[in-house]
C-alpha atoms as a PDB file:
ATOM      1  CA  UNK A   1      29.332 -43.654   0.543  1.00  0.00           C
ATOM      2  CA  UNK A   2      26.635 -44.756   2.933  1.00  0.00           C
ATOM      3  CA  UNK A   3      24.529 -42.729   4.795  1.00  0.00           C
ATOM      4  CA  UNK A   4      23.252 -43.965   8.252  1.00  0.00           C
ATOM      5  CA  UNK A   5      20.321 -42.675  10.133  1.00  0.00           C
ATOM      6  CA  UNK A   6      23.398 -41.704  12.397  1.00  0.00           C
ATOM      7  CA  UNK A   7      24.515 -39.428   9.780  1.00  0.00           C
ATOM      8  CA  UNK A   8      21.102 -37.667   8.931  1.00  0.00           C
ATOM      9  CA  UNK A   9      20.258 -37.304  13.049  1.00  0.00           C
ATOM     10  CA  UNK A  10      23.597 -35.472  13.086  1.00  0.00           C
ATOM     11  CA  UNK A  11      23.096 -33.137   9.846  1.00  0.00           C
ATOM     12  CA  UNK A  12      20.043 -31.096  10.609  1.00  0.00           C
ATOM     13  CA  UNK A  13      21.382 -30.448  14.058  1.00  0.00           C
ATOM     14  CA  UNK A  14      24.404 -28.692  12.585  1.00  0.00           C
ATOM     15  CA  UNK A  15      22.799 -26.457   9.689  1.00  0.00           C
ATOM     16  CA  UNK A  16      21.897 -24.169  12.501  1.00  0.00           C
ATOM     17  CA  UNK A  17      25.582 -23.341  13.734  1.00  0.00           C
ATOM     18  CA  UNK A  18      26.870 -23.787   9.784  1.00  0.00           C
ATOM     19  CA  UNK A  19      24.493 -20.821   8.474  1.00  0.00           C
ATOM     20  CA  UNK A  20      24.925 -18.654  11.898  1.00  0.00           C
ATOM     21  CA  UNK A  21      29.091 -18.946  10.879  1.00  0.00           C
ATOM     22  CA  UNK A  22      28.718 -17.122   7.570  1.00  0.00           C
ATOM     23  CA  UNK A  23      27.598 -13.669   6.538  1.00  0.00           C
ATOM     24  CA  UNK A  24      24.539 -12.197   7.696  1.00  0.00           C
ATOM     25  CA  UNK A  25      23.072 -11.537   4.451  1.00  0.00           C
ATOM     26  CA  UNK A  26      23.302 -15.834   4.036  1.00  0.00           C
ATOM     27  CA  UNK A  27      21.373 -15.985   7.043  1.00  0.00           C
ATOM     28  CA  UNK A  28      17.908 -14.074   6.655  1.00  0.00           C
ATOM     29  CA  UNK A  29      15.011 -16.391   5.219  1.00  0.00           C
ATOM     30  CA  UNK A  30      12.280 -14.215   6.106  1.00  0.00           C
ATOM     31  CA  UNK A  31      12.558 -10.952   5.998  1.00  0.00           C
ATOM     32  CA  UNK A  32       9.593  -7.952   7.646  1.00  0.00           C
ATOM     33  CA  UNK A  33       9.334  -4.385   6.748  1.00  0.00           C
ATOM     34  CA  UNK A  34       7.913  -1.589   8.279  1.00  0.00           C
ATOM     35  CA  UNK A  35       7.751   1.568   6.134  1.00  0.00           C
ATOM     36  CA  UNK A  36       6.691   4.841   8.443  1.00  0.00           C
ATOM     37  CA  UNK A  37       4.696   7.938   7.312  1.00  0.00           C
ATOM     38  CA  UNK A  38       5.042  11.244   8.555  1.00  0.00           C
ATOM     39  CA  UNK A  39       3.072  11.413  11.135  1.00  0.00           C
ATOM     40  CA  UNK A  40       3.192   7.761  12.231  1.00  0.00           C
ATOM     41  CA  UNK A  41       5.320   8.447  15.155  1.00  0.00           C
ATOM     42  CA  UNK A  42       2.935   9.826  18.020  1.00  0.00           C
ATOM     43  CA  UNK A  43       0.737   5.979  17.336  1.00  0.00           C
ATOM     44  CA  UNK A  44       3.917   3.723  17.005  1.00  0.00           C
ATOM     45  CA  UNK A  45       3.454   1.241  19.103  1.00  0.00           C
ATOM     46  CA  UNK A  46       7.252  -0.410  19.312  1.00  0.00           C
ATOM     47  CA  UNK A  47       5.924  -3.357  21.627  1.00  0.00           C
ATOM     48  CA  UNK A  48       2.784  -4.484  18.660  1.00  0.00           C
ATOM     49  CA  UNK A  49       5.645  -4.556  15.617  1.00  0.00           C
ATOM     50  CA  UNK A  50       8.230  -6.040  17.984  1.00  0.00           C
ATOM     51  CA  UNK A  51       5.390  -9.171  18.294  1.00  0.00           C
ATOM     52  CA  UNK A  52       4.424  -9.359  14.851  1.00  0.00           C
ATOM     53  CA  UNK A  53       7.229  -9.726  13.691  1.00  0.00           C
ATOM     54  CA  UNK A  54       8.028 -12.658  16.683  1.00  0.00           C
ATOM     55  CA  UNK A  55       5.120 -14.226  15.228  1.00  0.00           C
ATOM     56  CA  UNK A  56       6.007 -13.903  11.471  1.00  0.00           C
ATOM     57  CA  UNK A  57       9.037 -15.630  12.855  1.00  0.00           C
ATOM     58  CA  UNK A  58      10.909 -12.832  11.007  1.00  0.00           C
ATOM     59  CA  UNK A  59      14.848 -13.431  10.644  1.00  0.00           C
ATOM     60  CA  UNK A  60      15.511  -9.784   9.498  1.00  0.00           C
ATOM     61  CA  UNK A  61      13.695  -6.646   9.122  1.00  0.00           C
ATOM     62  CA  UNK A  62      13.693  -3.278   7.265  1.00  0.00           C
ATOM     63  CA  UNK A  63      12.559  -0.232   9.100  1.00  0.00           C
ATOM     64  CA  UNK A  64      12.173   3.514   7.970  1.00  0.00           C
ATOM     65  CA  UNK A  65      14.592   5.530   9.136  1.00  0.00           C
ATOM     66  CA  UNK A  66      16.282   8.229   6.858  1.00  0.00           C
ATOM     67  CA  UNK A  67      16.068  10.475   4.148  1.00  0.00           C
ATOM     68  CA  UNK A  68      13.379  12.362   2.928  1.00  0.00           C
ATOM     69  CA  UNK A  69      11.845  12.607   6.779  1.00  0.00           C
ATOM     70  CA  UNK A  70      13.975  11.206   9.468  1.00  0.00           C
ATOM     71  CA  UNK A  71      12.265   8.957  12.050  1.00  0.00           C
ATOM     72  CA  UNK A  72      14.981   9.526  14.834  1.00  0.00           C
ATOM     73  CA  UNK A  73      16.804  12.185  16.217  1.00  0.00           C
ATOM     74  CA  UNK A  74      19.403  13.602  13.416  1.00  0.00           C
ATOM     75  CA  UNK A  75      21.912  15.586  14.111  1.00  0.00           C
ATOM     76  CA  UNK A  76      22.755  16.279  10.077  1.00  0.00           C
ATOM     77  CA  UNK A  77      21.982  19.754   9.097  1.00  0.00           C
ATOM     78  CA  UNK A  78      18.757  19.803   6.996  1.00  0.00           C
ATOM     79  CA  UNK A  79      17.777  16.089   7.624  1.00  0.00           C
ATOM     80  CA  UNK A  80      14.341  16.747   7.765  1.00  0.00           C
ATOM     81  CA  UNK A  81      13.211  15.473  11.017  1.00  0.00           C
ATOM     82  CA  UNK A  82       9.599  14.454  11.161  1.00  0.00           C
ATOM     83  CA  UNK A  83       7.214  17.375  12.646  1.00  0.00           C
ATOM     84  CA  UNK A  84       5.626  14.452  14.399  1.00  0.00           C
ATOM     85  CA  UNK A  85       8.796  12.720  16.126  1.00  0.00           C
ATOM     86  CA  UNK A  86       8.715  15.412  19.101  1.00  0.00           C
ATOM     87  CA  UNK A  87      11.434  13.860  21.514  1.00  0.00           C
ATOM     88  CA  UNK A  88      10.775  10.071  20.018  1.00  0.00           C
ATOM     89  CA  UNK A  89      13.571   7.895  18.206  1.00  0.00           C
ATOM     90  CA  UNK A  90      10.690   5.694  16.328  1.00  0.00           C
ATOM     91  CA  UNK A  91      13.440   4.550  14.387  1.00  0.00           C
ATOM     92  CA  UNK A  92      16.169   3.586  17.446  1.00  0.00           C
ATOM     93  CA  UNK A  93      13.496   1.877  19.306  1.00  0.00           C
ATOM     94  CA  UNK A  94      12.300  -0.040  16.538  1.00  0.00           C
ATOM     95  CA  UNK A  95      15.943  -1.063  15.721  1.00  0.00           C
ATOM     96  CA  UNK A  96      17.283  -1.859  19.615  1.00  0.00           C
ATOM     97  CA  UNK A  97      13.911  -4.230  20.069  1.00  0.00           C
ATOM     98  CA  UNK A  98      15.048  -6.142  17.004  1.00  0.00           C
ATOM     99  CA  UNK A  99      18.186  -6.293  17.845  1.00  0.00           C
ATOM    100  CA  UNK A 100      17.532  -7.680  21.305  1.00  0.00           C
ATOM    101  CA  UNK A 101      15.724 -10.392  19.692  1.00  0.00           C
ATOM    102  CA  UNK A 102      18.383 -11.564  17.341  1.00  0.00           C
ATOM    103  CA  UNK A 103      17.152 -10.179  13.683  1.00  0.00           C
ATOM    104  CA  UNK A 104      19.277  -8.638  11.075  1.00  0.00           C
ATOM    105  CA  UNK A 105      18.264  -4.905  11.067  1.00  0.00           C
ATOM    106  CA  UNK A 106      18.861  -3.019   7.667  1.00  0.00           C
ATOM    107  CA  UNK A 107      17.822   1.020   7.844  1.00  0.00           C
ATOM    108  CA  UNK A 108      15.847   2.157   5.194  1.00  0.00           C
ATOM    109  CA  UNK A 109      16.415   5.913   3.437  1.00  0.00           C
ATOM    110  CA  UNK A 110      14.472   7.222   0.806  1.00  0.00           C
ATOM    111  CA  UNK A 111      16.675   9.855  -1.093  1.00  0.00           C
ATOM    112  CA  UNK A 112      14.546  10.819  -4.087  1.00  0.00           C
ATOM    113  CA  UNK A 113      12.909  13.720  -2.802  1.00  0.00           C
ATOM    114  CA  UNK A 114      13.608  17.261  -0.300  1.00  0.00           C
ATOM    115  CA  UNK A 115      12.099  19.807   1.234  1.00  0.00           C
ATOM    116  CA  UNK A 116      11.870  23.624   0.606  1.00  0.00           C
ATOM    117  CA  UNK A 117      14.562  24.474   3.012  1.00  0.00           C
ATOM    118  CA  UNK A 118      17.410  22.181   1.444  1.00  0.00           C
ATOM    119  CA  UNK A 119      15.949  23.717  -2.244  1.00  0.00           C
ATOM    120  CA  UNK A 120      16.723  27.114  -0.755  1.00  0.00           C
ATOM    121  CA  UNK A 121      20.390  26.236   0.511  1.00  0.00           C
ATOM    122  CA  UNK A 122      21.498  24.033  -2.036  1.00  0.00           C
ATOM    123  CA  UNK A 123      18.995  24.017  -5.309  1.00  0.00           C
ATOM    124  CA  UNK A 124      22.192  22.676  -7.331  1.00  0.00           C
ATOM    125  CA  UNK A 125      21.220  19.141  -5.854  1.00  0.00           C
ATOM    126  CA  UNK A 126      17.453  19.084  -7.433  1.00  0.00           C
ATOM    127  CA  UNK A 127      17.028  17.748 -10.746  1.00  0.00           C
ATOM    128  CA  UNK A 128      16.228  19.659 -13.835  1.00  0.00           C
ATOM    129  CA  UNK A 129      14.180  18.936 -16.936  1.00  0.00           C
ATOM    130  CA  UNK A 130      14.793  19.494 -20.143  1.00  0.00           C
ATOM    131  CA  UNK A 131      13.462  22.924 -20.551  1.00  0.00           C
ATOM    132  CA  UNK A 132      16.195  24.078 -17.242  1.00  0.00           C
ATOM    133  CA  UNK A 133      12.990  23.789 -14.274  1.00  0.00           C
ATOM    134  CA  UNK A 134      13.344  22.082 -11.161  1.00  0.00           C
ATOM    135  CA  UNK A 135      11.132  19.133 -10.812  1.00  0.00           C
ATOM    136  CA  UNK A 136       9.051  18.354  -8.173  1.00  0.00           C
ATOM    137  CA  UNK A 137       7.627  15.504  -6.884  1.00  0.00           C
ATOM    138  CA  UNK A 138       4.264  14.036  -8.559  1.00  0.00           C
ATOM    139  CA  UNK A 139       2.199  13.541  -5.655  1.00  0.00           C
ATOM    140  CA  UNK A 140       3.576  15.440  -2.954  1.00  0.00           C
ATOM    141  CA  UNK A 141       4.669  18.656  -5.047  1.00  0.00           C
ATOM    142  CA  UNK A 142       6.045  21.100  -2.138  1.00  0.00           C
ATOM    143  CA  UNK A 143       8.421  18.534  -2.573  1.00  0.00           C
ATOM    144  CA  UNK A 144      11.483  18.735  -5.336  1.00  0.00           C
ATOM    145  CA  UNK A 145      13.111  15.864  -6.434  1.00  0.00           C
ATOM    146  CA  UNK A 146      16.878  15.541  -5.852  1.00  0.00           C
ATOM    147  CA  UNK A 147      19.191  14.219  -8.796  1.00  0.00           C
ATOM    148  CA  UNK A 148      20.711  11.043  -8.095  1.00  0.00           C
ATOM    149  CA  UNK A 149      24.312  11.756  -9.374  1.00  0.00           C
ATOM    150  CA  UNK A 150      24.948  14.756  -7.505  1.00  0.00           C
ATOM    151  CA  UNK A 151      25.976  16.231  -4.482  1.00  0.00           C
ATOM    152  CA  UNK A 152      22.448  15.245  -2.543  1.00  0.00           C
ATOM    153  CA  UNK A 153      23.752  11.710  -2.898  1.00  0.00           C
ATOM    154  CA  UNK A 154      27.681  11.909  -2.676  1.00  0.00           C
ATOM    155  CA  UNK A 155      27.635  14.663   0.252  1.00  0.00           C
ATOM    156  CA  UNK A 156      24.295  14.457   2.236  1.00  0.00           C
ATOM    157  CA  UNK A 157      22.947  10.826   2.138  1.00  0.00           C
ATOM    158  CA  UNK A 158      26.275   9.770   2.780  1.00  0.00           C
ATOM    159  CA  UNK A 159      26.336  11.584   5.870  1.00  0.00           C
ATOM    160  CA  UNK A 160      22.959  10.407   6.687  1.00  0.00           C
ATOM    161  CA  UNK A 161      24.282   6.934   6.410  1.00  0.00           C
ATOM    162  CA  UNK A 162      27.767   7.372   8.296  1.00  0.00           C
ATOM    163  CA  UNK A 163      25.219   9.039  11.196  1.00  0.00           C
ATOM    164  CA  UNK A 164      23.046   5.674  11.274  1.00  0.00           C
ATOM    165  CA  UNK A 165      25.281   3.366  10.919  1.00  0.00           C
ATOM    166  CA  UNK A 166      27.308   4.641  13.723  1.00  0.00           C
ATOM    167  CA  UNK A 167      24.456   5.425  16.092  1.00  0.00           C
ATOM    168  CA  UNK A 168      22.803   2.333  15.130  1.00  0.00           C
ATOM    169  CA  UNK A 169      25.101  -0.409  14.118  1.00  0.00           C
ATOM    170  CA  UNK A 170      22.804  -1.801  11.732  1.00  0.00           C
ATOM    171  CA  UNK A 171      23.572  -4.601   9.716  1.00  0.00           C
ATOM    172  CA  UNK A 172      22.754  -2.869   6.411  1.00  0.00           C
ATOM    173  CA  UNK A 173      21.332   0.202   4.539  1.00  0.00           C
ATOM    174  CA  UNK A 174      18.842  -0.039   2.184  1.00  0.00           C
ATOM    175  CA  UNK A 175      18.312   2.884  -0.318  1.00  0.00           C
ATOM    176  CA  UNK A 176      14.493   2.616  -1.851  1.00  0.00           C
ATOM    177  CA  UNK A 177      14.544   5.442  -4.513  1.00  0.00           C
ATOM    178  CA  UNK A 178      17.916   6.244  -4.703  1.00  0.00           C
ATOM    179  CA  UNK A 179      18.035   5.733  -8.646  1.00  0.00           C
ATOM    180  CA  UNK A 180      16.254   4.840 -11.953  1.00  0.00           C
ATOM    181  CA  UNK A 181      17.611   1.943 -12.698  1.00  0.00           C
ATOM    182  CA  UNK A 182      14.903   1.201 -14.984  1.00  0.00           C
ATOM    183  CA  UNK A 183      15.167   3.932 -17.644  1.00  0.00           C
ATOM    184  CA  UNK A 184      17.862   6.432 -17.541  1.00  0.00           C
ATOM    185  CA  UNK A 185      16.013   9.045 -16.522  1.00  0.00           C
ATOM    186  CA  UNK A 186      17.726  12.282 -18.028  1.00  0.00           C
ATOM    187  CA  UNK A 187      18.691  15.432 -15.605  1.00  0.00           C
ATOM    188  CA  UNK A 188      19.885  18.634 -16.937  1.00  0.00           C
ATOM    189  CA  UNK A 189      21.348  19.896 -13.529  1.00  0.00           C
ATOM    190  CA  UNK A 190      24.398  21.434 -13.468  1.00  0.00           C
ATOM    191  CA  UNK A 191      26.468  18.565 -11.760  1.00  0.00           C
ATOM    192  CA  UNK A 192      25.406  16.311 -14.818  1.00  0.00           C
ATOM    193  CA  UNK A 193      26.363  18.367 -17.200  1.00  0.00           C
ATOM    194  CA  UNK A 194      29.339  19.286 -16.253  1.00  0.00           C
ATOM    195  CA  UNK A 195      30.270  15.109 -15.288  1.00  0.00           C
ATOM    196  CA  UNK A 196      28.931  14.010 -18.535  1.00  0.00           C
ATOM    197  CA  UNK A 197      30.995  16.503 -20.255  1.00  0.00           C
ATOM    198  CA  UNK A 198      29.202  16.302 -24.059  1.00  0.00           C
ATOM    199  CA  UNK A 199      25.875  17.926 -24.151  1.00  0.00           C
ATOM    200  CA  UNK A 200      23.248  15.752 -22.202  1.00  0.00           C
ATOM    201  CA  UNK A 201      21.147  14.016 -25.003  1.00  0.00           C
ATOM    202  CA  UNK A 202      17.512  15.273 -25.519  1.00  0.00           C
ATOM    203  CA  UNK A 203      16.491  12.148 -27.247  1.00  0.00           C
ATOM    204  CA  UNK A 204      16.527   8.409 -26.418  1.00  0.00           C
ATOM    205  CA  UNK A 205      18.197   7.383 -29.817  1.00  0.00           C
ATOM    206  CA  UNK A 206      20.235   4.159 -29.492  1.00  0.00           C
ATOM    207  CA  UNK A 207      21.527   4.778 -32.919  1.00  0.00           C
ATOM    208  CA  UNK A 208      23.268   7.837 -31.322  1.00  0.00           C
ATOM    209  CA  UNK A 209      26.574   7.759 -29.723  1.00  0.00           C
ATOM    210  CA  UNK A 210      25.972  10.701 -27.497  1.00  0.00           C
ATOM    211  CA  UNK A 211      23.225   8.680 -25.869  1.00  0.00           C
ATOM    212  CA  UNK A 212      24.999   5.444 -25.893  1.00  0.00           C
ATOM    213  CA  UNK A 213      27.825   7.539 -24.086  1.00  0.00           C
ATOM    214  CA  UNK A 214      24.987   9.148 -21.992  1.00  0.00           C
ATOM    215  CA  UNK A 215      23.871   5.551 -20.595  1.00  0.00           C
ATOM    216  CA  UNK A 216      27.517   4.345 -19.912  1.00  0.00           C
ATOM    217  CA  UNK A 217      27.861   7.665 -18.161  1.00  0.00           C
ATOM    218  CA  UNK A 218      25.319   6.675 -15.956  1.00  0.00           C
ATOM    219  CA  UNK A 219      25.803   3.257 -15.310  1.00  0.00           C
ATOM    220  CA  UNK A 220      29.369   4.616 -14.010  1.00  0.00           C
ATOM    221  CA  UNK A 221      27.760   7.320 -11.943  1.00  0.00           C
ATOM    222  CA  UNK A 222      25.588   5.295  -9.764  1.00  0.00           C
ATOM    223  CA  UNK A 223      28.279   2.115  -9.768  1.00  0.00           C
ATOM    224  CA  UNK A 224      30.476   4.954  -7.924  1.00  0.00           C
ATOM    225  CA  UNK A 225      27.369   5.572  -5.807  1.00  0.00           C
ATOM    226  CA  UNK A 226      27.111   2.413  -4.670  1.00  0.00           C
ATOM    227  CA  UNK A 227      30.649   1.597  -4.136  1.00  0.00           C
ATOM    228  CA  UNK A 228      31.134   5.220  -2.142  1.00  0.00           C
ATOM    229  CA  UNK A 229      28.305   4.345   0.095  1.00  0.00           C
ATOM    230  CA  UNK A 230      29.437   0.885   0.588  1.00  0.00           C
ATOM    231  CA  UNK A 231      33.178   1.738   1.506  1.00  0.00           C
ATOM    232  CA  UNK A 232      31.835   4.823   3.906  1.00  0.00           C
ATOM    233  CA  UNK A 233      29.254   1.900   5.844  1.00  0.00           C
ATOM    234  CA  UNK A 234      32.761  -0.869   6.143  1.00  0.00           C
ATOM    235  CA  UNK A 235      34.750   2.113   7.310  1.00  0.00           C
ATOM    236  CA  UNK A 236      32.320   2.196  10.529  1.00  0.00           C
ATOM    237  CA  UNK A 237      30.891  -1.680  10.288  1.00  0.00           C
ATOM    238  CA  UNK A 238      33.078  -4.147   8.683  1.00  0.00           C
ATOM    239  CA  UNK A 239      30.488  -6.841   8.095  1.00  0.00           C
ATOM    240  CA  UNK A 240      27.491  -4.497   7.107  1.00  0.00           C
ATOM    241  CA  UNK A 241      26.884  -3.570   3.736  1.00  0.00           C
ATOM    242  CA  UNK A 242      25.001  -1.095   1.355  1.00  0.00           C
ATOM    243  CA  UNK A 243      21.797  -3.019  -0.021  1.00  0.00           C
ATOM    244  CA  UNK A 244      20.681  -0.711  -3.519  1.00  0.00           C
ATOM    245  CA  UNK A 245      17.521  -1.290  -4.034  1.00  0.00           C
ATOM    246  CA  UNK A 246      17.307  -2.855  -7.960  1.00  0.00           C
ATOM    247  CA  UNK A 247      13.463  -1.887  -8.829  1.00  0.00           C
ATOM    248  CA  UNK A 248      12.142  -4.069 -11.002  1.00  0.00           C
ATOM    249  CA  UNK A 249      14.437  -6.471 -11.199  1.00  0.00           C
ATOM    250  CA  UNK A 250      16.561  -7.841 -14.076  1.00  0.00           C
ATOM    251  CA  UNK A 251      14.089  -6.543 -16.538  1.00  0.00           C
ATOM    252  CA  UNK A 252      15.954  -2.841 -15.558  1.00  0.00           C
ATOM    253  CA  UNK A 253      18.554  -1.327 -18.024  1.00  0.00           C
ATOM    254  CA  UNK A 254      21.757  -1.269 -15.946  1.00  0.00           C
ATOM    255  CA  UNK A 255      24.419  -3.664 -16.319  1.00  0.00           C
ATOM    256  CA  UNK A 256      23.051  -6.409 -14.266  1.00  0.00           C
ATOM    257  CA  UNK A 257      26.684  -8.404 -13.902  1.00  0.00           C
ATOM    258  CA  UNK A 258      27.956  -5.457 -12.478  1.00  0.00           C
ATOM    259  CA  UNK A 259      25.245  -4.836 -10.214  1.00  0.00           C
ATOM    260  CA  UNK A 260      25.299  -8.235  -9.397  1.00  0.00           C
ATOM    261  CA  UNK A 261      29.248  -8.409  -8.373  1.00  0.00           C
ATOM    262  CA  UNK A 262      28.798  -5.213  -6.603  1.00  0.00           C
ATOM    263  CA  UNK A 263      25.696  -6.363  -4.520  1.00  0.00           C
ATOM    264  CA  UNK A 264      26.060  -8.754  -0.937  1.00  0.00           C
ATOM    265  CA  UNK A 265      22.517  -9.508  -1.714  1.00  0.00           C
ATOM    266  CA  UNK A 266      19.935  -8.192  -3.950  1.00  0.00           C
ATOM    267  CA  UNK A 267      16.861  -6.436  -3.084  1.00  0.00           C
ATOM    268  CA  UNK A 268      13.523  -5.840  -5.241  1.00  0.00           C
ATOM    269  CA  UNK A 269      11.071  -3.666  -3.633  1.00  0.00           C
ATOM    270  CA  UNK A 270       8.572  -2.327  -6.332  1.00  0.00           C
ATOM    271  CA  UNK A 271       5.765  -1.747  -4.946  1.00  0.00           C
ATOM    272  CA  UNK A 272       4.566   0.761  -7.066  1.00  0.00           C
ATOM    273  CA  UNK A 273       3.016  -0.851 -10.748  1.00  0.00           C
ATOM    274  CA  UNK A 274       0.777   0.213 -13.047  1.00  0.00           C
ATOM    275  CA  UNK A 275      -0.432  -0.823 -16.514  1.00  0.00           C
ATOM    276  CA  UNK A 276      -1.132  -4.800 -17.088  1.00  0.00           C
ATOM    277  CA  UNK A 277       1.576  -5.648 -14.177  1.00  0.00           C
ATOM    278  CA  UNK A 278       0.670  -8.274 -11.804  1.00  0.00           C
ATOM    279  CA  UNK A 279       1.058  -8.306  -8.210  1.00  0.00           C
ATOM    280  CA  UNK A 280       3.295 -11.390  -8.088  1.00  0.00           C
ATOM    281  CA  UNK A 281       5.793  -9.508 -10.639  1.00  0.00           C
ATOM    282  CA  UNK A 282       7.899  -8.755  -8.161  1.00  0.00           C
ATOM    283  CA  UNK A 283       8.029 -12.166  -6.998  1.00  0.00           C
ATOM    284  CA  UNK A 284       8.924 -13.224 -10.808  1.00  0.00           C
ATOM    285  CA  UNK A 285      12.012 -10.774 -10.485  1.00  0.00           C
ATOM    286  CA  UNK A 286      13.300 -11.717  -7.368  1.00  0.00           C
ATOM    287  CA  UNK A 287      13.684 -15.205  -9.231  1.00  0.00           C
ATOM    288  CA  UNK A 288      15.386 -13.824 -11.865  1.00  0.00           C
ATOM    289  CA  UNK A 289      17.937 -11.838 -10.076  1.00  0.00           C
ATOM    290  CA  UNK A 290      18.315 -15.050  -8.057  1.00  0.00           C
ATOM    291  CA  UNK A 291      19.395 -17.035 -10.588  1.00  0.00           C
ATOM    292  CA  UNK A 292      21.306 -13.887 -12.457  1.00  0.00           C
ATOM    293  CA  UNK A 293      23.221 -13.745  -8.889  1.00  0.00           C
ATOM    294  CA  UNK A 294      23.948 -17.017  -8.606  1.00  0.00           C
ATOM    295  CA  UNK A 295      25.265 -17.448 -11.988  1.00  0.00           C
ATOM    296  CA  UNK A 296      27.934 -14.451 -11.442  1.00  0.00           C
ATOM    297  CA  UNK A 297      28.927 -15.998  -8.418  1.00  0.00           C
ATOM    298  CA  UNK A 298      29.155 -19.273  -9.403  1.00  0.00           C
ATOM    299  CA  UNK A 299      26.828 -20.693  -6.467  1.00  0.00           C
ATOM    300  CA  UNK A 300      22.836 -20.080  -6.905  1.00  0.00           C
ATOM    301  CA  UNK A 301      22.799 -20.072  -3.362  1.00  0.00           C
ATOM    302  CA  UNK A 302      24.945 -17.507  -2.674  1.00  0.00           C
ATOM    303  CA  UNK A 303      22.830 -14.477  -2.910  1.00  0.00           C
ATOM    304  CA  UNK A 304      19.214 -14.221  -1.282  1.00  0.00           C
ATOM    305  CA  UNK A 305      17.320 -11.715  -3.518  1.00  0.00           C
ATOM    306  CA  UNK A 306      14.612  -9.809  -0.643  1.00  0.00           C
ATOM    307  CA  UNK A 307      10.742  -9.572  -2.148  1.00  0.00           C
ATOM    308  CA  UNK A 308       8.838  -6.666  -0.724  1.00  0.00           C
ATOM    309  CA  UNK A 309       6.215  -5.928  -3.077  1.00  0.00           C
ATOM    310  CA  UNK A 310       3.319  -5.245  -1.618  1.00  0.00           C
ATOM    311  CA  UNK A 311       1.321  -3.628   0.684  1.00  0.00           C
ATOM    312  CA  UNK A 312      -0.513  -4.882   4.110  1.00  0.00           C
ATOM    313  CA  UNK A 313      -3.103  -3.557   6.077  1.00  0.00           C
ATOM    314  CA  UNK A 314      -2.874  -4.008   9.771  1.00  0.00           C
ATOM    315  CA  UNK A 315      -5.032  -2.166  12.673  1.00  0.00           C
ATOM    316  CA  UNK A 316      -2.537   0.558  14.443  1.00  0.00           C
ATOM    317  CA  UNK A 317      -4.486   1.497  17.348  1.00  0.00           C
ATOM    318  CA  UNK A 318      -7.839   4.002  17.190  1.00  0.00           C
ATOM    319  CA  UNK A 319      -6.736   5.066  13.941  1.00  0.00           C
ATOM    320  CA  UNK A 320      -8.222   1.694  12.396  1.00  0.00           C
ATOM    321  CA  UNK A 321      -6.627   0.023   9.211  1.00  0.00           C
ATOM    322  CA  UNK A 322      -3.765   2.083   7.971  1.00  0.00           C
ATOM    323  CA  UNK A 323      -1.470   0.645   4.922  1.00  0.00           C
ATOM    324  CA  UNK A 324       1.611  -0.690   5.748  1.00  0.00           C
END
């Protein structure tokens, strides 16, 4: 068939209204996040971010909102609202501005860690080591880290969720640390033991079939996590989705086809590395779950993997250069 300059005139001037027809998550090409701290709030300046990311001729964004410090006014008991937000909704006016301007909005939560209060009333959601503790965070230890299987997950982030998606109509939630995905990391709490049913393994044996049990187990656990969260966001949103975020990228230990069939679109944000990793490694995994995607789907293009691996430094005001 021939191809006249008729034909190519008219082509370009219809990819527009083709890729606006599908799914949102085809759409995005360039993609902005903003990731709040505490007490970012009072210095937010909604109208600055609202440019930049004009300017970055951004199609989509993810902003802070949930989790381990909420960024807008929660009404879920024990969603720890920032001490910072006073009567603000950093989060809501972020989000509406976007909106205005036509971006995909996807709400970040960050479910890996709570405070003392939610320790107090429900201490069965932190995670336990192997000699029965409660682990806290690394950095930030009046913090305790929650275990990813339990009820923290399955009964309070999914409220969390239900409450932004509804107040919010966002086009997506994004969970950062919401899982290892990376190494089975092994909790002792009482939910997992009693789910796993055979004693929790205190060894990484592969040669063992209680640990090769212990890593299907888990696999299962947070497949149901994803699918729970997912169902509960389509229940308020039909065409929104739950975006898991998948670490590392393919190099991770969970069944990747699953993952992959389970996923709209697949998101690496590791930001944190350490060792001999380079910065562009997240960059090399977003390729790789890009063509791991495509291959389950049957159409490479059908999935756009989202890079956000590193940090920026941008002047917020009198506070100078703060990390972004």
């Amino acid at each position: 068939m021939t191809i006249t300059r008729r034909d190519l005139l008219k082509t370009p001037a219809l990819l527009p209204f083709q890729v606006r027809a599908g799914a949102w998550y085809d759409r995005p090409m360039r993609w902005g996040q903003l990731t709040l701290v505490e007490n970012d709030p009072p210095e937010l300046n909604v109208g600055y971010w609202l440019d930049y990311f004009q300017r970055c001729r951004c199609d989509a964004v993810t902003l802070s909102a949930g989790g381990v410090v909420a960024y807008y006014p929660t009404q879920v008991p024990m969603h720890y609202r920032s001490t910072y937000l006073g009567d603000r909704d950093s989060f809501g006016d972020l989000c509406k501005g976007c909106q205005k301007l036509g971006m995909v909005v996807v709400a970040r939560v960050d479910p890996h860690a709570v405070h003392e209060d939610m320790y107090r009333a429900h201490p069965e959601w932190i995670a336990v080591d192997a000699q029965g503790n409660q682990r806290h965070h690394t950095v930030m230890p009046e913090l305790y880290l929650s275990c990813s299987h339990g009820g923290y997950n399955r009964e309070f982030l999914t409220e969390v969720i239900k409450e932004i998606v509804s107040t919010c109509k966002v086009d997506g939630v994004f969970a950062n640390r919401w899982a290892d995905t990376s190494g089975f990391t092994i909790c002792y709490c009482a939910y997992c033991r009693s789910s796993f049913v055979h004693e929790i393994p205190r060894a990484r044996d592969p040669r063992d079939k209680n640990w090769r049990d212990y890593t299907v187990w888990y696999q299962e656990s947070l497949f149901s996590l994803m699918k729970l969260w997912d169902d509960e966001i389509r229940k308020i949103k039909p065409d929104a989705t739950f975006l898991p975020n998948s670490g590392g990228g393919v190099g991770n230990s969970v069944d990747w086809k699953r993952f992959g069939e389970m996923s709209e679109t697949l998101m690496c944000d590791h930001q944190g590395r350490s060792g001999v990793a380079p910065p562009w490694s997240n960059g090399m995994a977003a390729k790789d779950d890009f063509k791991l995607a495509g291959s389950i789907r049957g159409d490479p293009q059908s999935v756009h993997p989202v890079v956000c691996s590193w940090a920026l430094r941008h002047p917020l005001g009198h506070n100078g250069d703060r990390d972004l």
